[in-house]
C-alpha atoms as a PDB file:
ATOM      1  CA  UNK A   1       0.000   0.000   0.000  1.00  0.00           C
ATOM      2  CA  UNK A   2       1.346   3.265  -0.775  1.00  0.00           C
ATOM      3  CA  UNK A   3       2.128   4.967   2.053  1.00  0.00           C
ATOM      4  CA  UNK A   4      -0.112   8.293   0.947  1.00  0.00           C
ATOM      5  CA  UNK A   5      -2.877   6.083   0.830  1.00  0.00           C
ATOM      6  CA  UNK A   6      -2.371   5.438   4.789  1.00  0.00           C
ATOM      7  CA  UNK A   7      -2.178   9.595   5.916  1.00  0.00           C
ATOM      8  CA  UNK A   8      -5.842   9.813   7.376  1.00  0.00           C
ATOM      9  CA  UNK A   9      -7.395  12.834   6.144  1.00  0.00           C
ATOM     10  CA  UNK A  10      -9.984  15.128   8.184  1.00  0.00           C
ATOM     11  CA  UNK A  11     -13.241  15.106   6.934  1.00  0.00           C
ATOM     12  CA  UNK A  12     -14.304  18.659   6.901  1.00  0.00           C
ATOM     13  CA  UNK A  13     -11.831  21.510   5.816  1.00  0.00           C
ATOM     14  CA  UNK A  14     -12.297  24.830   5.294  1.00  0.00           C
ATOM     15  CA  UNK A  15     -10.109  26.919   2.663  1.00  0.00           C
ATOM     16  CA  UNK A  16      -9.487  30.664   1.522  1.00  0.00           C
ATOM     17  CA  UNK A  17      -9.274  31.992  -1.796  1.00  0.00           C
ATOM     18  CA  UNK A  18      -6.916  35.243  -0.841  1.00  0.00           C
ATOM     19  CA  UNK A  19      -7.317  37.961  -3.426  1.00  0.00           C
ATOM     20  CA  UNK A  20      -5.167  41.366  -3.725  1.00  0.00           C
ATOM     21  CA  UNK A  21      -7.070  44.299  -5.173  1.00  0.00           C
ATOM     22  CA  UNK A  22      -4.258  46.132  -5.318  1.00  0.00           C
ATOM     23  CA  UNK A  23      -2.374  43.641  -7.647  1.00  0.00           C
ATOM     24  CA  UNK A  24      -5.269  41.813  -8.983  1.00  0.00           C
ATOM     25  CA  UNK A  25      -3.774  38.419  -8.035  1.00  0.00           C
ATOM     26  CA  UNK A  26      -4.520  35.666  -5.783  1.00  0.00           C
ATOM     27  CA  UNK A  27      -1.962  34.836  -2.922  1.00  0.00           C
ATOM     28  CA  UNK A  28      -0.840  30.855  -2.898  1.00  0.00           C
ATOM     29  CA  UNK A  29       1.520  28.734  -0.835  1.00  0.00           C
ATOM     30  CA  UNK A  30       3.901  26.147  -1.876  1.00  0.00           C
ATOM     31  CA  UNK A  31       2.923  22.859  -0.054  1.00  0.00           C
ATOM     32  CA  UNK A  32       5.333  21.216   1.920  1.00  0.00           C
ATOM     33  CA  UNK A  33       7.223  18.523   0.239  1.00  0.00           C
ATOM     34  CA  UNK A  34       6.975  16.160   3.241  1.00  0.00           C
ATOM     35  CA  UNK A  35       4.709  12.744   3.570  1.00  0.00           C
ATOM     36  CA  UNK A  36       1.714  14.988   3.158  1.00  0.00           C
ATOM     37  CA  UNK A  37      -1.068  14.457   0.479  1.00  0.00           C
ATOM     38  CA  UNK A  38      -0.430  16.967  -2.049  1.00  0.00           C
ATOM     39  CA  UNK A  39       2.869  17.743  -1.254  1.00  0.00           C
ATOM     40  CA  UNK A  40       4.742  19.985  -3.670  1.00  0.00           C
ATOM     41  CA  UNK A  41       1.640  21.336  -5.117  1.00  0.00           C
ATOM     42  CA  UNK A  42       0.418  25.045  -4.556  1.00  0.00           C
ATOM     43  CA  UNK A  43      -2.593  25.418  -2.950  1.00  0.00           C
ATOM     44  CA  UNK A  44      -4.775  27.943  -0.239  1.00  0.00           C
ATOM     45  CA  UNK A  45      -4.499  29.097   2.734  1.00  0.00           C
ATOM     46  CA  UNK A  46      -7.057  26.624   5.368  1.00  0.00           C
ATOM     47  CA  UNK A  47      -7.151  23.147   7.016  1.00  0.00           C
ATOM     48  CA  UNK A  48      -8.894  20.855   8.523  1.00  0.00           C
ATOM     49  CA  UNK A  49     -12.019  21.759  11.306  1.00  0.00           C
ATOM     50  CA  UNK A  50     -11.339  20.382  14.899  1.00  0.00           C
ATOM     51  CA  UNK A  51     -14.367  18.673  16.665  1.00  0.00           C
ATOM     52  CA  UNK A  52     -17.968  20.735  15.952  1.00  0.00           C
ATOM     53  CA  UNK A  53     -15.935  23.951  15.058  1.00  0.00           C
ATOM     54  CA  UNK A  54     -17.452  26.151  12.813  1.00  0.00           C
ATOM     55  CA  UNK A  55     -16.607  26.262   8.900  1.00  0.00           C
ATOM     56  CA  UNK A  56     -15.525  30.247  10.132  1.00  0.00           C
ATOM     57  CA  UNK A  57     -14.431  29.705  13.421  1.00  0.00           C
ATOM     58  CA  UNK A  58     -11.870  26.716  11.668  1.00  0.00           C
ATOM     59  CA  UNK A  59     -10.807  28.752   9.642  1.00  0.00           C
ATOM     60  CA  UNK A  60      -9.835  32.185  11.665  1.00  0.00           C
ATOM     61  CA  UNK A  61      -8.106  29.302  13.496  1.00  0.00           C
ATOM     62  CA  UNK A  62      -6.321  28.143  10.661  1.00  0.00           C
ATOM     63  CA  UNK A  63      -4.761  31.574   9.351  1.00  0.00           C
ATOM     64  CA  UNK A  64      -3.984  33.061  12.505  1.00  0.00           C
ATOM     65  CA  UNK A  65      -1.728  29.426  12.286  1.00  0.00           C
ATOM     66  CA  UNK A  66      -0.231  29.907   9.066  1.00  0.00           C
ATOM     67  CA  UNK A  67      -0.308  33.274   8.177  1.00  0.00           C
ATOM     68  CA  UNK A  68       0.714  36.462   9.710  1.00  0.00           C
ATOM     69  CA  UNK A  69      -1.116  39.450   7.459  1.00  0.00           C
ATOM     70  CA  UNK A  70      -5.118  40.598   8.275  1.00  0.00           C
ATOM     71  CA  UNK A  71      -7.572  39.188   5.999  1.00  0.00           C
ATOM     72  CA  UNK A  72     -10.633  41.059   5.205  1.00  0.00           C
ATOM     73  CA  UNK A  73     -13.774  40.786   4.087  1.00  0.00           C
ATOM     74  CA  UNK A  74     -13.992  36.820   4.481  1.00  0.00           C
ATOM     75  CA  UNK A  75     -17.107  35.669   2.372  1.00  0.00           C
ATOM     76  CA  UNK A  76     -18.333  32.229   2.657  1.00  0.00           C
ATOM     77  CA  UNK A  77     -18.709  30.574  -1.510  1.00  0.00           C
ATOM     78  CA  UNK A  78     -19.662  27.222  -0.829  1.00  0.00           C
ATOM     79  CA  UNK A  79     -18.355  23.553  -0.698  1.00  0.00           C
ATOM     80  CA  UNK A  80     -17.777  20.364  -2.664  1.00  0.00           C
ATOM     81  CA  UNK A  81     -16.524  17.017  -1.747  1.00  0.00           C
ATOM     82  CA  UNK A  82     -12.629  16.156  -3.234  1.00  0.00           C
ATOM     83  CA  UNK A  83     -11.667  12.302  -4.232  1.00  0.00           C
ATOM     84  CA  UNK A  84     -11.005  11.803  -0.558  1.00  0.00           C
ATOM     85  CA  UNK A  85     -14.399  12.240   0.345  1.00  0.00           C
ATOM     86  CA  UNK A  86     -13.619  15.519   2.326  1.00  0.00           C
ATOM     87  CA  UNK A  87     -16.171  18.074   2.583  1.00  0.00           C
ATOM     88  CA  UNK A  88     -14.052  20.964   1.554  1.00  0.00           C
ATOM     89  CA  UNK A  89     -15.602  24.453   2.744  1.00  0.00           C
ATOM     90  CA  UNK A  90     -14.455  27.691   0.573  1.00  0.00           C
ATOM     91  CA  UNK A  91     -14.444  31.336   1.009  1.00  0.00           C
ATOM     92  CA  UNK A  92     -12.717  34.164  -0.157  1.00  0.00           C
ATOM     93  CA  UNK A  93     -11.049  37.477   1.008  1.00  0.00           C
ATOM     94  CA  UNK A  94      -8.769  40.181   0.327  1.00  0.00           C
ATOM     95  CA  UNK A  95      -5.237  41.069   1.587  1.00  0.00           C
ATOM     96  CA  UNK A  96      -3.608  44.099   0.784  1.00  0.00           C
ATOM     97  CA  UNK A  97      -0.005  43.252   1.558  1.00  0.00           C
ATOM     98  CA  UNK A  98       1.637  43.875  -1.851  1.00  0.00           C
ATOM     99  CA  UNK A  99       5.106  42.935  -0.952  1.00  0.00           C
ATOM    100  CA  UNK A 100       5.715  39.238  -0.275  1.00  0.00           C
ATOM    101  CA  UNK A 101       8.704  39.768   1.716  1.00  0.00           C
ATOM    102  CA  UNK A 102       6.219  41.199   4.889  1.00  0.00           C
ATOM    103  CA  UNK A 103       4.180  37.989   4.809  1.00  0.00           C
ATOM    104  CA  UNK A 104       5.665  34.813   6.978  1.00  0.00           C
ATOM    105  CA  UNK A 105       3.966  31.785   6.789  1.00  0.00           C
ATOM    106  CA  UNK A 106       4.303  29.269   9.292  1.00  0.00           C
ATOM    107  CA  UNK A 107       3.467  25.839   7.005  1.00  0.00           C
ATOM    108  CA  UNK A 108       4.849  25.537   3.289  1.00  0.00           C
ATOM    109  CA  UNK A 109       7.644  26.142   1.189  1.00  0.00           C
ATOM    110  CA  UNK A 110       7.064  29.429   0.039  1.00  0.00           C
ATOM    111  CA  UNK A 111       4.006  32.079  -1.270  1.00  0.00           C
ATOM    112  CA  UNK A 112       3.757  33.589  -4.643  1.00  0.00           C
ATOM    113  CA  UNK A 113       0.956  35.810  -6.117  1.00  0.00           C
ATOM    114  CA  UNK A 114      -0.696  34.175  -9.086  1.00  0.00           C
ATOM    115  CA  UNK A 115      -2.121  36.082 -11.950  1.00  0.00           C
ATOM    116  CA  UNK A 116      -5.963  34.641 -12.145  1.00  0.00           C
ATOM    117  CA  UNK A 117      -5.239  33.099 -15.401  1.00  0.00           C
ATOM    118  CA  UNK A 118      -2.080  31.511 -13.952  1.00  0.00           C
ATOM    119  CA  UNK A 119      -4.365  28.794 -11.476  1.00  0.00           C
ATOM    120  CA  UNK A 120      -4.102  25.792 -14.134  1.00  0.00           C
ATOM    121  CA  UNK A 121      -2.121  22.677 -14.237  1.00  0.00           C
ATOM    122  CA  UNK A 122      -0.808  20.027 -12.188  1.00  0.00           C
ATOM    123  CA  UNK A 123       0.988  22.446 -10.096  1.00  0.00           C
ATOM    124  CA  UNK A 124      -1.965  23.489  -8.310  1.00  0.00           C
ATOM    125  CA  UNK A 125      -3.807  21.438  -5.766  1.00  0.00           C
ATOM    126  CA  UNK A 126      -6.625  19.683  -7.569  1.00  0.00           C
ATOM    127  CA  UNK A 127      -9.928  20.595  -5.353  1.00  0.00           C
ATOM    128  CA  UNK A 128      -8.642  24.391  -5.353  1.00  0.00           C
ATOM    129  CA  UNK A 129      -7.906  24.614  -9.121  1.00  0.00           C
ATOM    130  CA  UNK A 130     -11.228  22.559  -9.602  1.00  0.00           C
ATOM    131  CA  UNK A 131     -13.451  24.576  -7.312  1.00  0.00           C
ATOM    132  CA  UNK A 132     -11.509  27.654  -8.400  1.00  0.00           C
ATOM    133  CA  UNK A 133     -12.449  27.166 -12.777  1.00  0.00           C
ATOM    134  CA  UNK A 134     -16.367  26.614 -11.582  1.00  0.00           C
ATOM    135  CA  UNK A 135     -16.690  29.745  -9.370  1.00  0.00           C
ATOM    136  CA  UNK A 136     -14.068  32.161 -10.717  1.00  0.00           C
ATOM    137  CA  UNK A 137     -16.095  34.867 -11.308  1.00  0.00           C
ATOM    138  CA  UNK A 138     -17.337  35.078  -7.364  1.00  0.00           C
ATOM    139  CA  UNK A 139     -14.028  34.455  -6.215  1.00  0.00           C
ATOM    140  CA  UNK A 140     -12.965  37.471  -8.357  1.00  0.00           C
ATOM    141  CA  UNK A 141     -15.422  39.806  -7.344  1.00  0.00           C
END
């Protein structure tokens, strides 16, 4: 058995689109490339709800945890369940720290702003680039 197919995954997670208006790009992190599904693959800001915490409440949780900027105007999209049979919760907001240097993450390899035609391939995590072609207008807005 491959050992991925062993990591137990939570089965509700909420994730954030993060949007600059300033820049007109979307802010991404480069998963770690540890034993962790989807390693290597750049994905959004989020993880996976503890107990009967809230989709909102997990996720305030979750970026105070891996990010260090203020987030604003966090707007629930809606959800969809990945291959993995997660429920996987999305919303969006805006940032408006332009200079990547100012922004320390606590989990990943790296960030990188990401021109919205840019969020295609197999370099993105597949649920966010999924999720991301069907509601790309609203996450835009």
């Amino acid at each position: 058995m491959l050992l991925e197919n062993k990591i137990r995954y939570g089965k509700r997670v909420s994730l954030i689109y993060l949007i600059n208006p300033n820049l007109k790009r979307l802010l991404f992190y480069l998963r770690d490339n540890k034993n962790i599904p989807e390693k290597n693959k750049w994905s959004i800001f989020g993880g996976v709800l503890k107990n009967k915490e809230s989709k909102k409440d997990g996720l305030k949780r979750e970026l105070k945890e891996e990010i260090n900027i203020p987030i604003y105007n966090i707007t629930y999209l809606g959800s969809m369940i990945n291959n993995k049979n997660q429920e996987l919760y999305f919303f969006k907001g805006k940032v408006y720290e332009d200079n990547l240097d100012n922004i320390r993450i606590r989990e990943g390899q790296m960030i990188s702003y990401f021109l919205p035609h840019e969020i295609k391939g197999k370099k993105f995590e597949p649920s966010v680039e999924n999720f991301y072609k069907k509601n790309k207008n609203e996450i835009l807005k």
